[in-house]
PDB file of N, CA and C in Angstrom:
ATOM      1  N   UNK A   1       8.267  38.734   9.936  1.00  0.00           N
ATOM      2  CA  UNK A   1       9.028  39.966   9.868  1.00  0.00           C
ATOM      3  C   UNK A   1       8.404  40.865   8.810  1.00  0.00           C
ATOM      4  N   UNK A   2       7.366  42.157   9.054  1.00  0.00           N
ATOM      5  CA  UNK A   2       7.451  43.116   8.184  1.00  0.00           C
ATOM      6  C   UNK A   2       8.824  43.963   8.184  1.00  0.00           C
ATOM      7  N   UNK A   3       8.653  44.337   6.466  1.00  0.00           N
ATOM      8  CA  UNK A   3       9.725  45.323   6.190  1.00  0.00           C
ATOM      9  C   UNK A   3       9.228  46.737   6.432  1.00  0.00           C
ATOM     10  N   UNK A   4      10.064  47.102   6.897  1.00  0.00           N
ATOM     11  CA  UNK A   4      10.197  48.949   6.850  1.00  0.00           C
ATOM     12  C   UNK A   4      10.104  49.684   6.013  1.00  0.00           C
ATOM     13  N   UNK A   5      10.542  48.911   4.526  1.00  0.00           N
ATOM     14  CA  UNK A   5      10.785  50.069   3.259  1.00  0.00           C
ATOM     15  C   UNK A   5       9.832  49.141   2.799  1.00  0.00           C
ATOM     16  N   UNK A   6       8.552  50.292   1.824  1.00  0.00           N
ATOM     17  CA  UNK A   6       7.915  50.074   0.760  1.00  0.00           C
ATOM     18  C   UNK A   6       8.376  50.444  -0.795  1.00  0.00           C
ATOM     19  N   UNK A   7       9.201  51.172  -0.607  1.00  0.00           N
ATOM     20  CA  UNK A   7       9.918  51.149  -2.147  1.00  0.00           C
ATOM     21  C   UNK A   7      10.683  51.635  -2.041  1.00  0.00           C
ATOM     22  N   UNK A   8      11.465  51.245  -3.351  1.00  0.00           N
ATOM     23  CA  UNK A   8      13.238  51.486  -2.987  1.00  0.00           C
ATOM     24  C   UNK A   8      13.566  52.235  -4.417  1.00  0.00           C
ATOM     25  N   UNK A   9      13.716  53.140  -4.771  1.00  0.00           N
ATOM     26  CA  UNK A   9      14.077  53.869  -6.320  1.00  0.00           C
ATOM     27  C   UNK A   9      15.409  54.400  -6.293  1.00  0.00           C
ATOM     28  N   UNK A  10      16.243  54.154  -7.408  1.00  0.00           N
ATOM     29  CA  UNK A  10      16.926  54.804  -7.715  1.00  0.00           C
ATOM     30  C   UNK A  10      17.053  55.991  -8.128  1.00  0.00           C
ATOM     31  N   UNK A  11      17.688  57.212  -7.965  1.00  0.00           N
ATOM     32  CA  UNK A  11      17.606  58.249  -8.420  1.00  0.00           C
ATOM     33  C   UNK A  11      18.388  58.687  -9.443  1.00  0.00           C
ATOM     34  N   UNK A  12      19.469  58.252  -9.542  1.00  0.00           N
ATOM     35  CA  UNK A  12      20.747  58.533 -10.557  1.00  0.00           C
ATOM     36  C   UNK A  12      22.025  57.733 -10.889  1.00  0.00           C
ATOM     37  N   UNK A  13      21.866  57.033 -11.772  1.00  0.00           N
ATOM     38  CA  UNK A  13      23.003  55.870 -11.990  1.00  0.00           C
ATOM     39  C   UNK A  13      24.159  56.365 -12.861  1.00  0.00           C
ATOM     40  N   UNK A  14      25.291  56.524 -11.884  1.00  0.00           N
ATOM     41  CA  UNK A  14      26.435  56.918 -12.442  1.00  0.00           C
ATOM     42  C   UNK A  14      27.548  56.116 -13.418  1.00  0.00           C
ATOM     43  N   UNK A  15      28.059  56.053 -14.272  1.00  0.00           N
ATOM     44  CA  UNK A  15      29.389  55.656 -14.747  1.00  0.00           C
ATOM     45  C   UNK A  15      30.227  55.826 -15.394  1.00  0.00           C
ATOM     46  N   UNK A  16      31.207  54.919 -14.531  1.00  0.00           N
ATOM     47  CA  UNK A  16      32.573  55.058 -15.232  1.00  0.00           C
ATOM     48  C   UNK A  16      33.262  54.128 -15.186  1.00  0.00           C
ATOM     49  N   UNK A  17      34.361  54.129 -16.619  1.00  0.00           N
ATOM     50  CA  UNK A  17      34.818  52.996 -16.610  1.00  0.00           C
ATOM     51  C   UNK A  17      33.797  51.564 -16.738  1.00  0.00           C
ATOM     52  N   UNK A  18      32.924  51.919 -17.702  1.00  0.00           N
ATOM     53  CA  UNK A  18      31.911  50.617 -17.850  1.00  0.00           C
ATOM     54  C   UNK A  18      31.213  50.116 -16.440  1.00  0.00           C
ATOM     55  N   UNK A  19      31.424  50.960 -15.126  1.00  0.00           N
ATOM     56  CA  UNK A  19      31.051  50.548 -13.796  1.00  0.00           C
ATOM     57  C   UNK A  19      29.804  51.102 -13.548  1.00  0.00           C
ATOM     58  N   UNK A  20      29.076  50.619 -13.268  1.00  0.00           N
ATOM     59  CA  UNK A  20      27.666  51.664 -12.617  1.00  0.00           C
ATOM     60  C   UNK A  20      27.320  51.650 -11.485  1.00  0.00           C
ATOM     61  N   UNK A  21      26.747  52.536 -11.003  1.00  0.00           N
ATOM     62  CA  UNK A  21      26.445  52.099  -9.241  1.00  0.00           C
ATOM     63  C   UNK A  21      25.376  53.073  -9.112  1.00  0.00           C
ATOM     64  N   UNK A  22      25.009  53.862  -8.208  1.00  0.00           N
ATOM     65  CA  UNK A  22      23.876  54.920  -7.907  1.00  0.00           C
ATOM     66  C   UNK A  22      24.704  55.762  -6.879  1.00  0.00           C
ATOM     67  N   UNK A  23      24.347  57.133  -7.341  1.00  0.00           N
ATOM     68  CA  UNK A  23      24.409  58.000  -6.988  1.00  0.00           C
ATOM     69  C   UNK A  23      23.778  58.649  -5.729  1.00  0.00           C
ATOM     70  N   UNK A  24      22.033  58.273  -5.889  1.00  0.00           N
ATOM     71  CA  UNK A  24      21.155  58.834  -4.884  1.00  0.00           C
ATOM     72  C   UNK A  24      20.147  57.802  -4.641  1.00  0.00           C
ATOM     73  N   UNK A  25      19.373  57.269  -3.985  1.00  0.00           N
ATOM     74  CA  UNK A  25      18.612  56.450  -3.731  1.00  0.00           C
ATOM     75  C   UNK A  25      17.304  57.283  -3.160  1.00  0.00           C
ATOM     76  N   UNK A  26      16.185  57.279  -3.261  1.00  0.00           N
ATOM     77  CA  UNK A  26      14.790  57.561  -2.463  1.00  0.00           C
ATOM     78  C   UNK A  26      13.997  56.352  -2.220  1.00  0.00           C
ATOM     79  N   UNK A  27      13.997  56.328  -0.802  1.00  0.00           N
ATOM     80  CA  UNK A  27      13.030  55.287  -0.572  1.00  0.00           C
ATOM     81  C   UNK A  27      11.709  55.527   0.672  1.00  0.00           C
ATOM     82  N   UNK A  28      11.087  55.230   0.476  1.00  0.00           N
ATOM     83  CA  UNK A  28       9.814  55.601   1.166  1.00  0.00           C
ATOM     84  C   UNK A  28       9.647  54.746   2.421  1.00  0.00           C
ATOM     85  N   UNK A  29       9.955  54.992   3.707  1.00  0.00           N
ATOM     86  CA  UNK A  29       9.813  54.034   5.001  1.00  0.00           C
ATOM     87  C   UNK A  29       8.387  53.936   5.555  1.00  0.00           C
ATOM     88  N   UNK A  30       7.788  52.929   6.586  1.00  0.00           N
ATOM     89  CA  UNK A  30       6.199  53.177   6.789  1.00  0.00           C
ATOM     90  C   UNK A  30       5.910  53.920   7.467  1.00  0.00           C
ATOM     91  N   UNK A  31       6.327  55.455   7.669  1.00  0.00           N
ATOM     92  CA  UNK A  31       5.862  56.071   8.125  1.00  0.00           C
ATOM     93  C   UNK A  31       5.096  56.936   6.812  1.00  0.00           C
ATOM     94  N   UNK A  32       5.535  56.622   5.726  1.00  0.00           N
ATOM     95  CA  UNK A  32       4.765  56.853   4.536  1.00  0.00           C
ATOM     96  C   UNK A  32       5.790  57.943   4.195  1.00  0.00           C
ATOM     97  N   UNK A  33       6.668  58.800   4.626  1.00  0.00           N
ATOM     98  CA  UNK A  33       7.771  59.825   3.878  1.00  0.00           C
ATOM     99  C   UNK A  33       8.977  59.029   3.342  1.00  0.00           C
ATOM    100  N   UNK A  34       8.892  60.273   2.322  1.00  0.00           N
ATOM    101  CA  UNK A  34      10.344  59.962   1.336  1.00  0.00           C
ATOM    102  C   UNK A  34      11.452  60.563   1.472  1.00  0.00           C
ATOM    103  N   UNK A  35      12.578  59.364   1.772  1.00  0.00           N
ATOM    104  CA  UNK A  35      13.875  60.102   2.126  1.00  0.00           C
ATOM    105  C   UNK A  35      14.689  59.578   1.040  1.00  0.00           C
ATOM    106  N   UNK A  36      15.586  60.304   0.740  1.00  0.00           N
ATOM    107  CA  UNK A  36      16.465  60.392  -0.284  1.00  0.00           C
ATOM    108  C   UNK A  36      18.090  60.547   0.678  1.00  0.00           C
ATOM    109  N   UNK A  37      18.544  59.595  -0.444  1.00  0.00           N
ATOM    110  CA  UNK A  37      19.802  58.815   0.345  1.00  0.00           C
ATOM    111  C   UNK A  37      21.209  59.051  -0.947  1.00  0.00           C
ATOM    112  N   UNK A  38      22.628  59.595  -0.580  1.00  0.00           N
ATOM    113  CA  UNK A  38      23.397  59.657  -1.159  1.00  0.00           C
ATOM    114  C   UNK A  38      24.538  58.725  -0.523  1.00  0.00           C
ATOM    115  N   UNK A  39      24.942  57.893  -1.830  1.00  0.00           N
ATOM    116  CA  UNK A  39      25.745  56.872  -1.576  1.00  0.00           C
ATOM    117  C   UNK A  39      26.935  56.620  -0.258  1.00  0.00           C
ATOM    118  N   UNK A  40      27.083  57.624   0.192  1.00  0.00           N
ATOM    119  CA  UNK A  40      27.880  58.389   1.508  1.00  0.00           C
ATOM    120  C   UNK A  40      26.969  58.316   2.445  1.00  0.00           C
ATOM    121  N   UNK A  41      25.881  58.311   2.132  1.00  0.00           N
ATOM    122  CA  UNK A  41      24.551  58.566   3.486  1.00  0.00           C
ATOM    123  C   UNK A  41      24.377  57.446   4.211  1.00  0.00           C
ATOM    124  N   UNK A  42      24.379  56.135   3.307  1.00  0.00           N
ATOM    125  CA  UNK A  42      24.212  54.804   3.674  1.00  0.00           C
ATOM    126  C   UNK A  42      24.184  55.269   5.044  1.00  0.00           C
ATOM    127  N   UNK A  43      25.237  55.376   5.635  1.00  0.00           N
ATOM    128  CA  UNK A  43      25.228  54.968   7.208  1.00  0.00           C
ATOM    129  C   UNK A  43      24.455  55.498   7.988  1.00  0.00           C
ATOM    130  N   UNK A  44      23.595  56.281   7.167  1.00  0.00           N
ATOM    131  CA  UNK A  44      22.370  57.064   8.567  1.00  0.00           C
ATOM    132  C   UNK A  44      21.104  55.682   8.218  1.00  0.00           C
ATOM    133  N   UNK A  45      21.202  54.966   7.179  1.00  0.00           N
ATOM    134  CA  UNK A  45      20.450  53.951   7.400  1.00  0.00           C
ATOM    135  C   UNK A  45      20.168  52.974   8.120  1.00  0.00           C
ATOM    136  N   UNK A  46      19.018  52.006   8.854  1.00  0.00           N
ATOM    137  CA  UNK A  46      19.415  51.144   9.694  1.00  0.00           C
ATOM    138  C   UNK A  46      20.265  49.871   9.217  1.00  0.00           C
ATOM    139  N   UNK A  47      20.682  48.787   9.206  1.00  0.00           N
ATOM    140  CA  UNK A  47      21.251  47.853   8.909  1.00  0.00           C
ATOM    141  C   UNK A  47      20.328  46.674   8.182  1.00  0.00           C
ATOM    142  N   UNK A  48      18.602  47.250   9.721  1.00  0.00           N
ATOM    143  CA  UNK A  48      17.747  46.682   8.823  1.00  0.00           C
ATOM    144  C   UNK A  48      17.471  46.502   7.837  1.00  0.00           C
ATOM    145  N   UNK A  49      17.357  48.356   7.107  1.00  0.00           N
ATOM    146  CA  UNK A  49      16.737  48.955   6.319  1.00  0.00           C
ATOM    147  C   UNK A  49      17.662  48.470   5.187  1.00  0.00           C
ATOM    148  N   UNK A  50      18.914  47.687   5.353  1.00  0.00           N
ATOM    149  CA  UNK A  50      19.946  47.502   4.060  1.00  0.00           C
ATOM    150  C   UNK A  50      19.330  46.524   3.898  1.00  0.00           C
ATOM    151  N   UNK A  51      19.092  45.408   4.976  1.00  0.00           N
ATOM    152  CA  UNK A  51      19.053  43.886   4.448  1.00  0.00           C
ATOM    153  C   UNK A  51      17.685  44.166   4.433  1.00  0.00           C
ATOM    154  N   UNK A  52      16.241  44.783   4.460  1.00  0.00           N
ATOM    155  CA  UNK A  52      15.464  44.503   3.345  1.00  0.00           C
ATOM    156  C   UNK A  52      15.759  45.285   2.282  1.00  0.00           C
ATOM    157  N   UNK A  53      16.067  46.180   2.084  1.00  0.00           N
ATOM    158  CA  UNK A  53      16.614  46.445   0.705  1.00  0.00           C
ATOM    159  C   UNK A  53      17.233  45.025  -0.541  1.00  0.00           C
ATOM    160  N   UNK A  54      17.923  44.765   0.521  1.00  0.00           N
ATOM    161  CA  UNK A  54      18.390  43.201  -0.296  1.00  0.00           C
ATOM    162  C   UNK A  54      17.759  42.136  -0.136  1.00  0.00           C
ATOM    163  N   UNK A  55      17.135  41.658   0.423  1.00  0.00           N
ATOM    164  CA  UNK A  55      15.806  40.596   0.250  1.00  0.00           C
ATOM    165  C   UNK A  55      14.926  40.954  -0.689  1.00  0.00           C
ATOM    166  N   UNK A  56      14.470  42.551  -0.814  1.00  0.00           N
ATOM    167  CA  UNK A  56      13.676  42.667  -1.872  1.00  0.00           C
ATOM    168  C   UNK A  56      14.032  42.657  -3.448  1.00  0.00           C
ATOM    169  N   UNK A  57      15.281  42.876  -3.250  1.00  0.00           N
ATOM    170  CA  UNK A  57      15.927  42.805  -4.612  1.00  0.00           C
ATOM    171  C   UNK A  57      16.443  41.519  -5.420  1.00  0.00           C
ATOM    172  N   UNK A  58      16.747  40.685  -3.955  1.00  0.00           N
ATOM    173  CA  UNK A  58      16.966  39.070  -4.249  1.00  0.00           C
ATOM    174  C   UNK A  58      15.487  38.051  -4.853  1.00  0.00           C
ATOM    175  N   UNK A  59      14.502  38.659  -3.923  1.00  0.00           N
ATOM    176  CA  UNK A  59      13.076  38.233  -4.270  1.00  0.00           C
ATOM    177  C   UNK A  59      12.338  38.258  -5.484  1.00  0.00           C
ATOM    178  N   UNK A  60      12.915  39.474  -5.765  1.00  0.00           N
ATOM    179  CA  UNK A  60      12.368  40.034  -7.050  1.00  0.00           C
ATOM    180  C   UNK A  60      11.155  40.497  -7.222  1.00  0.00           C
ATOM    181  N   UNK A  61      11.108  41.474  -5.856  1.00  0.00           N
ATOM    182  CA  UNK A  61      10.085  42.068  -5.626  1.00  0.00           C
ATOM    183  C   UNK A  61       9.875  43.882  -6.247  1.00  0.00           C
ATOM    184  N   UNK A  62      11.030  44.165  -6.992  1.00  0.00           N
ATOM    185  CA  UNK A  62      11.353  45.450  -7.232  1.00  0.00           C
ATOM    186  C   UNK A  62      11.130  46.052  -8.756  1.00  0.00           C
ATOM    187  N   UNK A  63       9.800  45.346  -9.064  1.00  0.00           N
ATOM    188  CA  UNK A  63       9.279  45.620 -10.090  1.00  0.00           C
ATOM    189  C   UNK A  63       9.653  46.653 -10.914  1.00  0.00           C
ATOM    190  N   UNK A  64       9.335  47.518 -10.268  1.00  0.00           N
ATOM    191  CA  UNK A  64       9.354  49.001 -10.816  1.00  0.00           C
ATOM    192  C   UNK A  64      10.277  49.534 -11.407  1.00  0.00           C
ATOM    193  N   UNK A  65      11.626  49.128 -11.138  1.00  0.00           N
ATOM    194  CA  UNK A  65      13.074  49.293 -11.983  1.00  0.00           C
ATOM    195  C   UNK A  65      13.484  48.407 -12.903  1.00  0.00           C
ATOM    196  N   UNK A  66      13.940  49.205 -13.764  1.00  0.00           N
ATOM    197  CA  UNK A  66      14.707  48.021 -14.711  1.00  0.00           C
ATOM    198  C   UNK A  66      15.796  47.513 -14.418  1.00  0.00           C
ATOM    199  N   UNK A  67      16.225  46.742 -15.549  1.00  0.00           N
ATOM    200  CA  UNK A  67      17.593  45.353 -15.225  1.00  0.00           C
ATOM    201  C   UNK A  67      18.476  46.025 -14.799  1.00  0.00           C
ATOM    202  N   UNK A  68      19.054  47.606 -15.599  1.00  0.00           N
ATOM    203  CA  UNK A  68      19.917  48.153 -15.397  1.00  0.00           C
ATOM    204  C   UNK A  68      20.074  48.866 -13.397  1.00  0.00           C
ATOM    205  N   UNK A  69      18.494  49.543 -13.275  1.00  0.00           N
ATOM    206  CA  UNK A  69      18.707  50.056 -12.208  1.00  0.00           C
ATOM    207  C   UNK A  69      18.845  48.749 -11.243  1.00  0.00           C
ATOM    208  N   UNK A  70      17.974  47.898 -11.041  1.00  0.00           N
ATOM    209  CA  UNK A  70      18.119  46.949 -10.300  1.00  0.00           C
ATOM    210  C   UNK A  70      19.713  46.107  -9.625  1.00  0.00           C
ATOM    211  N   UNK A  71      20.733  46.226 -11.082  1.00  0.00           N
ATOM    212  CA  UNK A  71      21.978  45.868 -10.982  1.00  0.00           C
ATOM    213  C   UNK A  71      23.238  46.902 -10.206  1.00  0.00           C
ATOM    214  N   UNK A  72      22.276  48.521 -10.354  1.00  0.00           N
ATOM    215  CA  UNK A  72      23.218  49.005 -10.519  1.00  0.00           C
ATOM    216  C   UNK A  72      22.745  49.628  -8.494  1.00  0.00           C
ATOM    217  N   UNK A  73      21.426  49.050  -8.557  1.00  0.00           N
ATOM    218  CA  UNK A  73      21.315  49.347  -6.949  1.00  0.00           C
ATOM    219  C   UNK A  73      21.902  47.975  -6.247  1.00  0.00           C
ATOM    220  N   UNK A  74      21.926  46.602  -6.888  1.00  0.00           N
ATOM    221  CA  UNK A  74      22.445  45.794  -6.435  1.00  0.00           C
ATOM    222  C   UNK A  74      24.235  45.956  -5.840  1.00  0.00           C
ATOM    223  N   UNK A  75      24.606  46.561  -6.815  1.00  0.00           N
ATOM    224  CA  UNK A  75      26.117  46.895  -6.839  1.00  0.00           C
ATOM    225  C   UNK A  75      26.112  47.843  -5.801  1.00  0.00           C
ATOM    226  N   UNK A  76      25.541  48.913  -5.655  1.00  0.00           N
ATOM    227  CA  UNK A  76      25.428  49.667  -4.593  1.00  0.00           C
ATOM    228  C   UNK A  76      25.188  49.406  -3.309  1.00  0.00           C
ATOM    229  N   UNK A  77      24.545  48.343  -2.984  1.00  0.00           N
ATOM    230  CA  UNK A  77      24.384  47.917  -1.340  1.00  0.00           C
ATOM    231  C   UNK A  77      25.487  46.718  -1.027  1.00  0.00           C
ATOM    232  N   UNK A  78      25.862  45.906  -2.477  1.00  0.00           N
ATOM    233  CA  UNK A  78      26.733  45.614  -2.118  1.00  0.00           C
ATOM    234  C   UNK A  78      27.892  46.474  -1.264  1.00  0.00           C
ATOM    235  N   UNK A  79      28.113  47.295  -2.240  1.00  0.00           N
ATOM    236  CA  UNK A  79      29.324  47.821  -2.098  1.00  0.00           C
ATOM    237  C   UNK A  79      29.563  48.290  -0.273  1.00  0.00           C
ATOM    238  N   UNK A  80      28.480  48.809  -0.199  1.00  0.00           N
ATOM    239  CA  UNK A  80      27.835  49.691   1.305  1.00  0.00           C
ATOM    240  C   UNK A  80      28.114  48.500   2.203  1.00  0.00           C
ATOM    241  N   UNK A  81      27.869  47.280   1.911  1.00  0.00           N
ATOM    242  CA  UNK A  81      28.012  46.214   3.329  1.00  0.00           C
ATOM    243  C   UNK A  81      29.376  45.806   3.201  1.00  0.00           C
ATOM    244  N   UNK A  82      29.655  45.470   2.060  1.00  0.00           N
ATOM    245  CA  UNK A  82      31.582  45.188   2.250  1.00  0.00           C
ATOM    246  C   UNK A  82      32.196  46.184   3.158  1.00  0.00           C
ATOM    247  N   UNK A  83      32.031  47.802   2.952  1.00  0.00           N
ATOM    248  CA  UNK A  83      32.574  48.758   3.770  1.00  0.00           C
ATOM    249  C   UNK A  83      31.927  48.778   5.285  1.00  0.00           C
ATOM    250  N   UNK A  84      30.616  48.047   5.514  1.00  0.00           N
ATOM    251  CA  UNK A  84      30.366  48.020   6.656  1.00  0.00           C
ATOM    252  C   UNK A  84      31.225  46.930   7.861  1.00  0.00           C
ATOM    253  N   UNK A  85      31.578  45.864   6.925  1.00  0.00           N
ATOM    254  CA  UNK A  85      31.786  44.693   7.505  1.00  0.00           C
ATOM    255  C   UNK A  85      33.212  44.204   7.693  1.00  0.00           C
ATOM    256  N   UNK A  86      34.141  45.581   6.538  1.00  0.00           N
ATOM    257  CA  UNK A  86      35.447  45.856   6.872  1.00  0.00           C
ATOM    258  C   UNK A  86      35.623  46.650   8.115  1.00  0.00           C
ATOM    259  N   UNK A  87      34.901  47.499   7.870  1.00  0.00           N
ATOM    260  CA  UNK A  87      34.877  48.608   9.302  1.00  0.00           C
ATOM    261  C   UNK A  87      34.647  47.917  10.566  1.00  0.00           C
ATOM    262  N   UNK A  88      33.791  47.224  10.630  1.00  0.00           N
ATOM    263  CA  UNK A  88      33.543  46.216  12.003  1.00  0.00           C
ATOM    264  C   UNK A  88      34.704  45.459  12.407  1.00  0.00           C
ATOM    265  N   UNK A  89      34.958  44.633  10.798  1.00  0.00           N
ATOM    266  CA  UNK A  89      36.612  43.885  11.301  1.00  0.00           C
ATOM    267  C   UNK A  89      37.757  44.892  11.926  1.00  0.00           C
ATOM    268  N   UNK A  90      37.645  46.072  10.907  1.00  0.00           N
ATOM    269  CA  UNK A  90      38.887  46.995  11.375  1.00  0.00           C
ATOM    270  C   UNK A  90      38.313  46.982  12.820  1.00  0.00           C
ATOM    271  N   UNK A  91      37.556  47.301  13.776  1.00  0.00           N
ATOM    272  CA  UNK A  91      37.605  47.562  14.830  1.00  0.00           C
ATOM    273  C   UNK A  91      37.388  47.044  15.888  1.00  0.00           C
ATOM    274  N   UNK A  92      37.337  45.798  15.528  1.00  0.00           N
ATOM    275  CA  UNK A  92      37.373  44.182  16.532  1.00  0.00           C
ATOM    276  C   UNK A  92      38.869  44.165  16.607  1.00  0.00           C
ATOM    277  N   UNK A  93      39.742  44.392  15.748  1.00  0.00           N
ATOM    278  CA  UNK A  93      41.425  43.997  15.581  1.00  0.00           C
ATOM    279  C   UNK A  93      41.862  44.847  16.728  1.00  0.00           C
TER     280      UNK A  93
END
């Protein structure tokens, strides 16, 4: 399985309440352009494009960010698949 995304950057890590998450994401797909993604946008992403996002971050392939961004994009895709996977349940019921 190649991945689709060659890099994954954070753009702006928000907080509150001691919480952090990201704001904007840019990530570069192989068609070689950079798209820039707001936490609301998630869903124009593929599903693919989430779970390598998270393999690469589990791998520890995401050099390029620090502990903070890394955690705070971690928290962020979390967050994006819980709402995906509620939404699916909501609409199997």
């Amino acid at each position: 399985m190649t991945s689709s995304i060659y890099v994954a950057v954070p753009s702006d890590i928000v907080e509150w309440h001691d919480y952090k998450h990201l704001d904007w994401i840019t990530m570069c797909r192989d068609d070689g352009k950079l798209y820039k993604f707001k936490e609301g946008d998630f869903k124009r992403l593929r599903i693919q494009e989430i779970e390598d996002m998270l393999l690469l971050l589990v791998q520890g392939k995401l050099k390029n960010l620090t502990v903070e961004e890394r955690f705070a994009f971690n928290v962020s895709l979390r967050m994006f698949t819980r709402s995906i996977v509620i939404q699916r349940h909501v609409e199997d019921l």
